[in-house]
N, C-alpha and C. Protein backbone atom coordinates (compact mmCIF):
# COMPACT_ATOMS: atom_id res chain seq x y z
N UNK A 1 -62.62 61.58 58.88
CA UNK A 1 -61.75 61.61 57.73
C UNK A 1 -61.24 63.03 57.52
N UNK A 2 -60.03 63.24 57.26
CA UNK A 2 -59.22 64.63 56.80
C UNK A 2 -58.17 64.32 56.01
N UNK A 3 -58.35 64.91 54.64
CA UNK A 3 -57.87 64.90 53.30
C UNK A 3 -57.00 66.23 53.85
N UNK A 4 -55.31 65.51 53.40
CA UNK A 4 -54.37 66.26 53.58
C UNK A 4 -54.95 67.68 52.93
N UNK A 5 -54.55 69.18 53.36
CA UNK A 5 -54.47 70.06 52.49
C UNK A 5 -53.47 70.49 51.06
N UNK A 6 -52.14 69.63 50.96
CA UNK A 6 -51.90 69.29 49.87
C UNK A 6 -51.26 68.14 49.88
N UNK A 7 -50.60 68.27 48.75
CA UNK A 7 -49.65 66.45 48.59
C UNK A 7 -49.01 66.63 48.97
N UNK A 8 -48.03 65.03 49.42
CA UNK A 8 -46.99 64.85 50.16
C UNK A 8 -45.74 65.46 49.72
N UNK A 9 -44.79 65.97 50.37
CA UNK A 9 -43.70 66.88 49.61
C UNK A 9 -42.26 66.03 49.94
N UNK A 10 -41.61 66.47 48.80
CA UNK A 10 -40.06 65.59 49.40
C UNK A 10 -39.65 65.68 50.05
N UNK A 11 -39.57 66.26 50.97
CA UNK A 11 -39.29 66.29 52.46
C UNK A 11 -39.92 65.08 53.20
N UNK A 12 -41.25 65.09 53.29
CA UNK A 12 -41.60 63.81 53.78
C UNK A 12 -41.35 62.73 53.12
N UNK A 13 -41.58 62.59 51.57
CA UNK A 13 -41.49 60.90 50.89
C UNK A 13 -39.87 60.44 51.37
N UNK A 14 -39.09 61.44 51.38
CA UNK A 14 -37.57 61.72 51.51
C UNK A 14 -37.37 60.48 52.78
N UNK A 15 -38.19 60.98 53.83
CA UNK A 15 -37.76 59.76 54.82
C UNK A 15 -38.22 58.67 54.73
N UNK A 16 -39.36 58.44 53.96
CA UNK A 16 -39.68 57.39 53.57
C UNK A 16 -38.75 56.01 53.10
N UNK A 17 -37.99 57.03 52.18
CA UNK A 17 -37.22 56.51 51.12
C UNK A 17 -35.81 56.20 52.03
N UNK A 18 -35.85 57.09 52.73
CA UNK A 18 -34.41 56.93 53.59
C UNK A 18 -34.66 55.80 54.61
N UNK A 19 -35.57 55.10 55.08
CA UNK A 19 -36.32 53.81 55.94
C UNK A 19 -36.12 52.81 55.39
N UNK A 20 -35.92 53.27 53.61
CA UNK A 20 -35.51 51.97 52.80
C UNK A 20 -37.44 51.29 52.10
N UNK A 21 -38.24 52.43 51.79
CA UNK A 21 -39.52 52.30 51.77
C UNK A 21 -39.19 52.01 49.96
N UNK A 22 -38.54 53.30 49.27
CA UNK A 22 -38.45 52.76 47.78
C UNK A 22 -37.14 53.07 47.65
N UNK A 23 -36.27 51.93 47.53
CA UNK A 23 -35.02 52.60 47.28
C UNK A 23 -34.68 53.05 45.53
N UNK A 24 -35.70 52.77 44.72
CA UNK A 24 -35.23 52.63 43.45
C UNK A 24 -36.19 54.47 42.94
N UNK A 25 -36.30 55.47 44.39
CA UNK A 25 -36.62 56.38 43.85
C UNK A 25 -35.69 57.49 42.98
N UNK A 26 -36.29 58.09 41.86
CA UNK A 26 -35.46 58.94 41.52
C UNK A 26 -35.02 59.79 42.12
N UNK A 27 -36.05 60.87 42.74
CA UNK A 27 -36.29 62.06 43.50
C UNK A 27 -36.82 62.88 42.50
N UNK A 28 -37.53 63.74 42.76
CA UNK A 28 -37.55 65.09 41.08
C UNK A 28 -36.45 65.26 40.53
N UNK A 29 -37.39 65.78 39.38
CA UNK A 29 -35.82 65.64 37.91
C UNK A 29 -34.62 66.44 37.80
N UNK A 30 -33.69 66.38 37.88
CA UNK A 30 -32.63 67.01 38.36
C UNK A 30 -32.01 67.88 36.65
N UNK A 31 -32.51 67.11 35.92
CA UNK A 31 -31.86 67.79 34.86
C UNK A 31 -32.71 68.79 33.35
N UNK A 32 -34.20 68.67 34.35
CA UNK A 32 -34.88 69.38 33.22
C UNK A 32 -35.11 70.69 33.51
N UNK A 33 -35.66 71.04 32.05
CA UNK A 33 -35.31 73.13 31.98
C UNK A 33 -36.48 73.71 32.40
N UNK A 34 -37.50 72.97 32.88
CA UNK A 34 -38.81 73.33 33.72
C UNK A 34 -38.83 72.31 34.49
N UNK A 35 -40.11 72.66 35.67
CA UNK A 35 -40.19 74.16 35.78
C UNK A 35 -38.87 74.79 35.88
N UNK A 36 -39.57 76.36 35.69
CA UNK A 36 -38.54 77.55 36.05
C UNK A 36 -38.08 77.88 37.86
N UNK A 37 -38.89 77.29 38.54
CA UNK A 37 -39.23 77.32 40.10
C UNK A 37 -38.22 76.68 40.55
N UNK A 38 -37.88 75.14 39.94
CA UNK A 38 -36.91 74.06 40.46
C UNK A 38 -37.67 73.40 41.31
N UNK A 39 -36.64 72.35 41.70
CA UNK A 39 -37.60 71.21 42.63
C UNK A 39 -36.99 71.74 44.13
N UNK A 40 -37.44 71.95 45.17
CA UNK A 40 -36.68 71.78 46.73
C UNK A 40 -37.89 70.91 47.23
N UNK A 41 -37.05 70.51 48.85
CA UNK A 41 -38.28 69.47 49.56
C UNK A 41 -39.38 70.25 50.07
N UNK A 42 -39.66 71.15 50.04
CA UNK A 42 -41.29 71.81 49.90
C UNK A 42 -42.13 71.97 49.06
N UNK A 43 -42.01 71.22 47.80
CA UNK A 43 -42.70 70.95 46.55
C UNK A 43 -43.02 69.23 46.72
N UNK A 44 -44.08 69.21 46.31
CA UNK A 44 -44.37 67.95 46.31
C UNK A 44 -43.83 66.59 45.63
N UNK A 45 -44.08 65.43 46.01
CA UNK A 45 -42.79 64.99 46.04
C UNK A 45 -43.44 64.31 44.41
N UNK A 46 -42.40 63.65 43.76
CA UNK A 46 -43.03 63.55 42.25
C UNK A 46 -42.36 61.78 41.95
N UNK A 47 -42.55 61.50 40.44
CA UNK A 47 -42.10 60.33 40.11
C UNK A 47 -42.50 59.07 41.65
N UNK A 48 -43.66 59.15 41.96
CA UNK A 48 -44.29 58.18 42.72
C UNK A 48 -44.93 57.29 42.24
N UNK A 49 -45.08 56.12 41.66
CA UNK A 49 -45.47 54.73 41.24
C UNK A 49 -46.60 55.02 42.59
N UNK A 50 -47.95 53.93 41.61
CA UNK A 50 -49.28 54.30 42.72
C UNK A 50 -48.90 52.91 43.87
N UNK A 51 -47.90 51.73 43.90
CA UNK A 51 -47.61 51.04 44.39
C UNK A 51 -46.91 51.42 45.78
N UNK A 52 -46.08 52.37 45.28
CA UNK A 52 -44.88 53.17 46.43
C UNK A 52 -46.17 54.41 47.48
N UNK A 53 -46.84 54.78 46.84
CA UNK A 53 -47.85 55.90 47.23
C UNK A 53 -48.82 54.90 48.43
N UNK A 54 -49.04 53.75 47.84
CA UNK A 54 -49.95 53.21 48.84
C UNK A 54 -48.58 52.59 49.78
N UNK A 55 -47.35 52.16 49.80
CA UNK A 55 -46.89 51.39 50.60
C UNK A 55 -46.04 52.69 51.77
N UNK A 56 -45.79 53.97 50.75
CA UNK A 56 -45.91 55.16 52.15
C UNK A 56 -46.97 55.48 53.52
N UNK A 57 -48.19 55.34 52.74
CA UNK A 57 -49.04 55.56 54.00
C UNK A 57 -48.94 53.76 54.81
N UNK A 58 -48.69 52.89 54.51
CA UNK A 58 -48.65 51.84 55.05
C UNK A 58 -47.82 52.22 56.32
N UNK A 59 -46.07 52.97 55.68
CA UNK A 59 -45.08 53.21 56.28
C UNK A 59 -45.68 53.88 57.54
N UNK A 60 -46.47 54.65 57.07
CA UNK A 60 -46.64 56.19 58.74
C UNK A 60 -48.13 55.58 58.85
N UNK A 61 -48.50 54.44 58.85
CA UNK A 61 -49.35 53.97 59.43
C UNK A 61 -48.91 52.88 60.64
N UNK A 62 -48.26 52.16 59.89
CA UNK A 62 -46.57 51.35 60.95
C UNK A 62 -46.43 52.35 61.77
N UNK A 63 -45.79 53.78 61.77
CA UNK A 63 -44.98 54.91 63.01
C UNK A 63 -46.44 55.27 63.33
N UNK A 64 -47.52 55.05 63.73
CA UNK A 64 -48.76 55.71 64.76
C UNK A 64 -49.24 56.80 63.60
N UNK A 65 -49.04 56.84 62.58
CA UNK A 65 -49.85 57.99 61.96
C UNK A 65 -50.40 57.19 60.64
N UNK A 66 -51.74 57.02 61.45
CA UNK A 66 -52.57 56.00 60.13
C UNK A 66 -53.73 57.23 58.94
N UNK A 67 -52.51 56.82 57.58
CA UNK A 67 -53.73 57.42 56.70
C UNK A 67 -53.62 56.44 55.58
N UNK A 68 -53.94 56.75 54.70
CA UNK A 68 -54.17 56.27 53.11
C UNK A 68 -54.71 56.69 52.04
N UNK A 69 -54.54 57.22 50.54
CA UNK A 69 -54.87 57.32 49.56
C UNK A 69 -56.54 57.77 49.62
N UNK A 70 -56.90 59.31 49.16
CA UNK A 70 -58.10 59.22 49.06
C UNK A 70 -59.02 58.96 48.21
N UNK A 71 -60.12 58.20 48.31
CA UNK A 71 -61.02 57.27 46.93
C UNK A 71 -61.20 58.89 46.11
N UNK A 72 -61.42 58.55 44.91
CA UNK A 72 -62.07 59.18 44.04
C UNK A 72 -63.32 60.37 44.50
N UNK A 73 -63.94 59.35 44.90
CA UNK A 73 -65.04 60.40 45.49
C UNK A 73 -64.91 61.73 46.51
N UNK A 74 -63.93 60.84 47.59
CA UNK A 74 -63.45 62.02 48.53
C UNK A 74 -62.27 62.92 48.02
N UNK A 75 -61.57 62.62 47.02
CA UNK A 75 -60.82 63.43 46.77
C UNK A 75 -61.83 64.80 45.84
N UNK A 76 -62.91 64.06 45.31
CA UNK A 76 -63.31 65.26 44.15
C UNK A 76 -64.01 66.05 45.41
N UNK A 77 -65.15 65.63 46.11
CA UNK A 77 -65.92 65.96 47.19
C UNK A 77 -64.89 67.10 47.92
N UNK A 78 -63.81 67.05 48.26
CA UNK A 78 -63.29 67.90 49.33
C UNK A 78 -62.81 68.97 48.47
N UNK A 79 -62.02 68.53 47.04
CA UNK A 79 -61.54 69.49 46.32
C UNK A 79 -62.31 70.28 46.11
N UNK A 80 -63.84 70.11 45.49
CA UNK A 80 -65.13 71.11 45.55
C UNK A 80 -64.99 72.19 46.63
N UNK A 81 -64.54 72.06 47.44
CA UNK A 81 -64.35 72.98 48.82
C UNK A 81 -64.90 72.81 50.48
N UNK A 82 -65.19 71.65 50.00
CA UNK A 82 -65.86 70.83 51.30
C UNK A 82 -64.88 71.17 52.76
N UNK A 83 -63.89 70.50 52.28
CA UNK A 83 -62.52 70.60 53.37
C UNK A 83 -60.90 70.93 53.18
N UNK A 84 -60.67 71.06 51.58
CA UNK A 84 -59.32 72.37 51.31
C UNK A 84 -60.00 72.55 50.15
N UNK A 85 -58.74 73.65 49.61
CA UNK A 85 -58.28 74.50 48.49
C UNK A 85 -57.11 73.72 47.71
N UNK A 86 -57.59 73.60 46.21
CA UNK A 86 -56.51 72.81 45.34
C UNK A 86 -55.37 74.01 45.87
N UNK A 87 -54.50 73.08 46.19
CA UNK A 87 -53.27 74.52 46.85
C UNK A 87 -53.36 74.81 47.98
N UNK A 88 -52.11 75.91 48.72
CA UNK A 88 -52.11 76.58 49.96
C UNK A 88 -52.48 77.38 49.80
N UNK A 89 -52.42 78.43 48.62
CA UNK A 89 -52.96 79.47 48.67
C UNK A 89 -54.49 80.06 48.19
N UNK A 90 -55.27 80.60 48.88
CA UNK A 90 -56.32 81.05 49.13
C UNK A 90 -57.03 81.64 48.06
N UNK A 91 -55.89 82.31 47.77
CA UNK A 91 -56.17 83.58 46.09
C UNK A 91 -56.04 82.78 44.69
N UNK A 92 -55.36 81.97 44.73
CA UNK A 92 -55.37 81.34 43.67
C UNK A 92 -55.00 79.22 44.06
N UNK A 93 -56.61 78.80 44.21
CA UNK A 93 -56.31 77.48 44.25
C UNK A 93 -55.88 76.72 43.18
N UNK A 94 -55.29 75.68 43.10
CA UNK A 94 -54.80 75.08 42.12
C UNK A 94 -53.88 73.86 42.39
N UNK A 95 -53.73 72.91 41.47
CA UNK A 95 -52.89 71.51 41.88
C UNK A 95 -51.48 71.58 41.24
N UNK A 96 -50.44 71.43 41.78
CA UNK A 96 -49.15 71.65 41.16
C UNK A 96 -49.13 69.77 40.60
N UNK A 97 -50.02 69.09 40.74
CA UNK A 97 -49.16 67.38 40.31
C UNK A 97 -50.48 66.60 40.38
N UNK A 98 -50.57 65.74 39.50
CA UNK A 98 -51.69 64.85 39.30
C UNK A 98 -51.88 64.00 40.96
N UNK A 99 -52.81 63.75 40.67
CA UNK A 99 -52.85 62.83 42.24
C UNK A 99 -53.05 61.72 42.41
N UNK A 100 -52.78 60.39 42.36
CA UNK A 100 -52.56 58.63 42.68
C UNK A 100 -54.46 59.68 43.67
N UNK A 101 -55.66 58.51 43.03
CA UNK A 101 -56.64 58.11 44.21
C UNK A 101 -56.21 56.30 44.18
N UNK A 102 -57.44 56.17 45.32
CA UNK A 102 -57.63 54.78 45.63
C UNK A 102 -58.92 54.39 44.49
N UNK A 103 -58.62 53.53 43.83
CA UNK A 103 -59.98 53.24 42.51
C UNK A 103 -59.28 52.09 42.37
N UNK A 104 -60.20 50.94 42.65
CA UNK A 104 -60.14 49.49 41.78
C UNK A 104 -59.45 49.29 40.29
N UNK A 105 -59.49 50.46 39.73
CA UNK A 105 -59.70 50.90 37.92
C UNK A 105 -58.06 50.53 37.28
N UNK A 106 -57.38 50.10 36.67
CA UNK A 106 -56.69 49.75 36.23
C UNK A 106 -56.61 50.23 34.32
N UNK A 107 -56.20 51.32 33.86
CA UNK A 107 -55.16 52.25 34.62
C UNK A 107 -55.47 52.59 35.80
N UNK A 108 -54.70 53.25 36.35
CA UNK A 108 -55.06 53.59 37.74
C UNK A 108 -55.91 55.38 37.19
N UNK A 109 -56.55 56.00 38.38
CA UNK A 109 -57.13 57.28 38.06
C UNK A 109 -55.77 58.21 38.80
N UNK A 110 -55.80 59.24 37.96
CA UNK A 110 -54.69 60.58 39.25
C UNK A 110 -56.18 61.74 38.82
N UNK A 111 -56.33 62.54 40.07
CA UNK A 111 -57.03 63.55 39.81
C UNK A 111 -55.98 64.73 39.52
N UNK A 112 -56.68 65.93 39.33
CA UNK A 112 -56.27 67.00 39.26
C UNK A 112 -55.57 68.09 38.23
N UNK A 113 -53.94 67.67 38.31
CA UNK A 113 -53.66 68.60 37.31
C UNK A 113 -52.73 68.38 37.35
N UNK A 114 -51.44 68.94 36.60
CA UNK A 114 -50.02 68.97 36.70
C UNK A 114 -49.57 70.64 36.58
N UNK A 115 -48.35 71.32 36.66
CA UNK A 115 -48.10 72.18 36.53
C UNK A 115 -47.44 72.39 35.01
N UNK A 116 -47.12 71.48 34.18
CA UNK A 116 -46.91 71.22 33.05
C UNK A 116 -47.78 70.95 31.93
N UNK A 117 -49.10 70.68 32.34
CA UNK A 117 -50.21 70.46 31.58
C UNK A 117 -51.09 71.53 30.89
N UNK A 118 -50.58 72.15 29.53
CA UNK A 118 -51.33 73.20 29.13
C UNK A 118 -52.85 73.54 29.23
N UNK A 119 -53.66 72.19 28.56
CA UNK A 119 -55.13 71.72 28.32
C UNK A 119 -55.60 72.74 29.75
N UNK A 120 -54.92 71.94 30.91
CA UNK A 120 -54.88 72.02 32.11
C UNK A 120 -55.49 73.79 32.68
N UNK A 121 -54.27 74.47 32.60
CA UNK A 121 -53.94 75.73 32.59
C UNK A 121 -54.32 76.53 33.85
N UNK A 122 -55.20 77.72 34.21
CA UNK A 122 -55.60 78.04 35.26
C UNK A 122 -56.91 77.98 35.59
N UNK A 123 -57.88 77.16 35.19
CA UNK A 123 -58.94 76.48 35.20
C UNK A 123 -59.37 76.59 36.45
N UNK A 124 -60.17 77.00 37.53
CA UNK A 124 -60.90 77.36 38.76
C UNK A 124 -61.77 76.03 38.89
N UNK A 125 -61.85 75.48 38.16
CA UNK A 125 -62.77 74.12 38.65
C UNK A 125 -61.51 72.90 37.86
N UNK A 126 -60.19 72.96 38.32
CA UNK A 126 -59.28 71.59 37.85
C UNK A 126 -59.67 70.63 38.54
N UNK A 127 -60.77 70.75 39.65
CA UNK A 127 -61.08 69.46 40.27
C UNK A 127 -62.46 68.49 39.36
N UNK A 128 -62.28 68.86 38.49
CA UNK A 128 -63.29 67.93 37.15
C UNK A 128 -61.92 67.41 36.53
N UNK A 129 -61.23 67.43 36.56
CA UNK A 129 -59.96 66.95 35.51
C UNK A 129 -59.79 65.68 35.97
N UNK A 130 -59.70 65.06 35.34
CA UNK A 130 -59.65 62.81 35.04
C UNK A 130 -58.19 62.56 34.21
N UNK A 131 -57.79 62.10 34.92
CA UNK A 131 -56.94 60.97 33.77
C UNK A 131 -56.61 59.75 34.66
N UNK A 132 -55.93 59.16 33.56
CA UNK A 132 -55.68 58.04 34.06
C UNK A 132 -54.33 57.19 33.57
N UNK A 133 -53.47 56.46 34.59
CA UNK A 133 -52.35 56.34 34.15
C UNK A 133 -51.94 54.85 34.83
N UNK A 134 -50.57 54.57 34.03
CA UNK A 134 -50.32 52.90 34.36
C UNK A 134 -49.85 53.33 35.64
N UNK A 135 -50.06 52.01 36.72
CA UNK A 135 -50.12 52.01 37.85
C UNK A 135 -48.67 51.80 38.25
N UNK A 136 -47.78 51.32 37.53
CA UNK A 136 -46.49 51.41 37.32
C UNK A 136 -45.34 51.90 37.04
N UNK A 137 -45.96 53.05 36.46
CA UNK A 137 -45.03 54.17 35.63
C UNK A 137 -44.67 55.21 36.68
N UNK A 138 -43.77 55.74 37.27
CA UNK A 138 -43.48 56.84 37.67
C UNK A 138 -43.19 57.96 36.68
N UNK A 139 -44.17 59.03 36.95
CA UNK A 139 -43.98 60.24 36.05
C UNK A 139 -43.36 61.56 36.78
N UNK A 140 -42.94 62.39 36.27
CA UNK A 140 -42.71 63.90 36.99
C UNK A 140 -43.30 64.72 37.40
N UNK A 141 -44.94 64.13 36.97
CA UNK A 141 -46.40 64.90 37.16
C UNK A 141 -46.72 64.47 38.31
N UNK A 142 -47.04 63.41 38.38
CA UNK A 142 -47.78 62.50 39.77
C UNK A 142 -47.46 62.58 40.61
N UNK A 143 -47.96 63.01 41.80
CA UNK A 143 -47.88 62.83 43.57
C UNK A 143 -48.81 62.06 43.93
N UNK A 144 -48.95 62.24 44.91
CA UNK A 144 -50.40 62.13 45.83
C UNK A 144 -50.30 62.55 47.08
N UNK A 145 -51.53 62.87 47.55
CA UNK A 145 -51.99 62.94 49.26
C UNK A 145 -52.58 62.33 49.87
N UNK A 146 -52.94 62.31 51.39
CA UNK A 146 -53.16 61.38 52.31
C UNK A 146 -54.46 61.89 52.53
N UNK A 147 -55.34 61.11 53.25
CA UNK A 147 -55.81 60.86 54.08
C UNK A 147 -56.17 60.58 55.40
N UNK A 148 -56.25 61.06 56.79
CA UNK A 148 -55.35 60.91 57.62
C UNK A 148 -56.95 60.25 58.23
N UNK A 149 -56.54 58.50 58.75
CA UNK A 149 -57.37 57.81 59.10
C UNK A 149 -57.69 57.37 60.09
């Protein structure tokens, strides 16, 4: 098992979507005044329904690259530091977007954090952070990452 080092970015969901995987995606928000950063396809990809999140890895499990959604457990387990860093960077780990796990649980669970989430903030242990959200809703917070299986 290897838990992506971060979430999937629009660049990748991008072809997804272009395969005809969700055509009813928004893309990131085009018209809000945060972030200050902006969205490009090297930011992770956002407004993902946990439905579309599981039927992506289906997609690049179809093209020879089999992963899927990591459970709860392995997502907290690796975030601890087992096998990445919330983030690319080294000096300061951290989650830019809540994360779709795999959990029976209805709401569904997202780990992590958002970059919009004050409570949130620069917290060195955001991998204790829980919520939980309708499994339906696409938000501006939510991504997720893979699993590569």
């Amino acid at each position: 098992m290897m838990v992506s080092n971060r979430p999937v970015l629009i660049s990748e969901y991008r072809e997804f979507v272009d395969a005809g995987g969700d055509p009813d995606w928004p893309g990131p928000p085009t018209d809000w005044p945060y972030p200050a950063w902006g969205w490009t396809d090297e930011y992770p990809a956002v407004n993902v329904d946990y439905a579309h999140a599981v039927a992506y890895c289906e997609w690049r499990t179809a093209r020879g690259q089999p992963c899927r959604l990591p459970t709860e457990h392995e997502w907290e387990a690796t975030a601890r530091g087992r096998a990445w860093q919330l983030g690319t960077d080294p000096d300061y780990p951290h989650v830019s977007v809540w994360e779709w796990v795999d959990t029976p649980r209805v709401p569904r669970v997202v780990r992590g954090g958002s970059w919009c989430d004050d409570y949130v903030g620069d917290q060195p242990d955001r991998w204790t952070h829980k919520c939980y959200s309708d499994p339906h809703r696409r938000r501006v917070t939510i991504g997720f990452r893979v699993v590569a299986s």
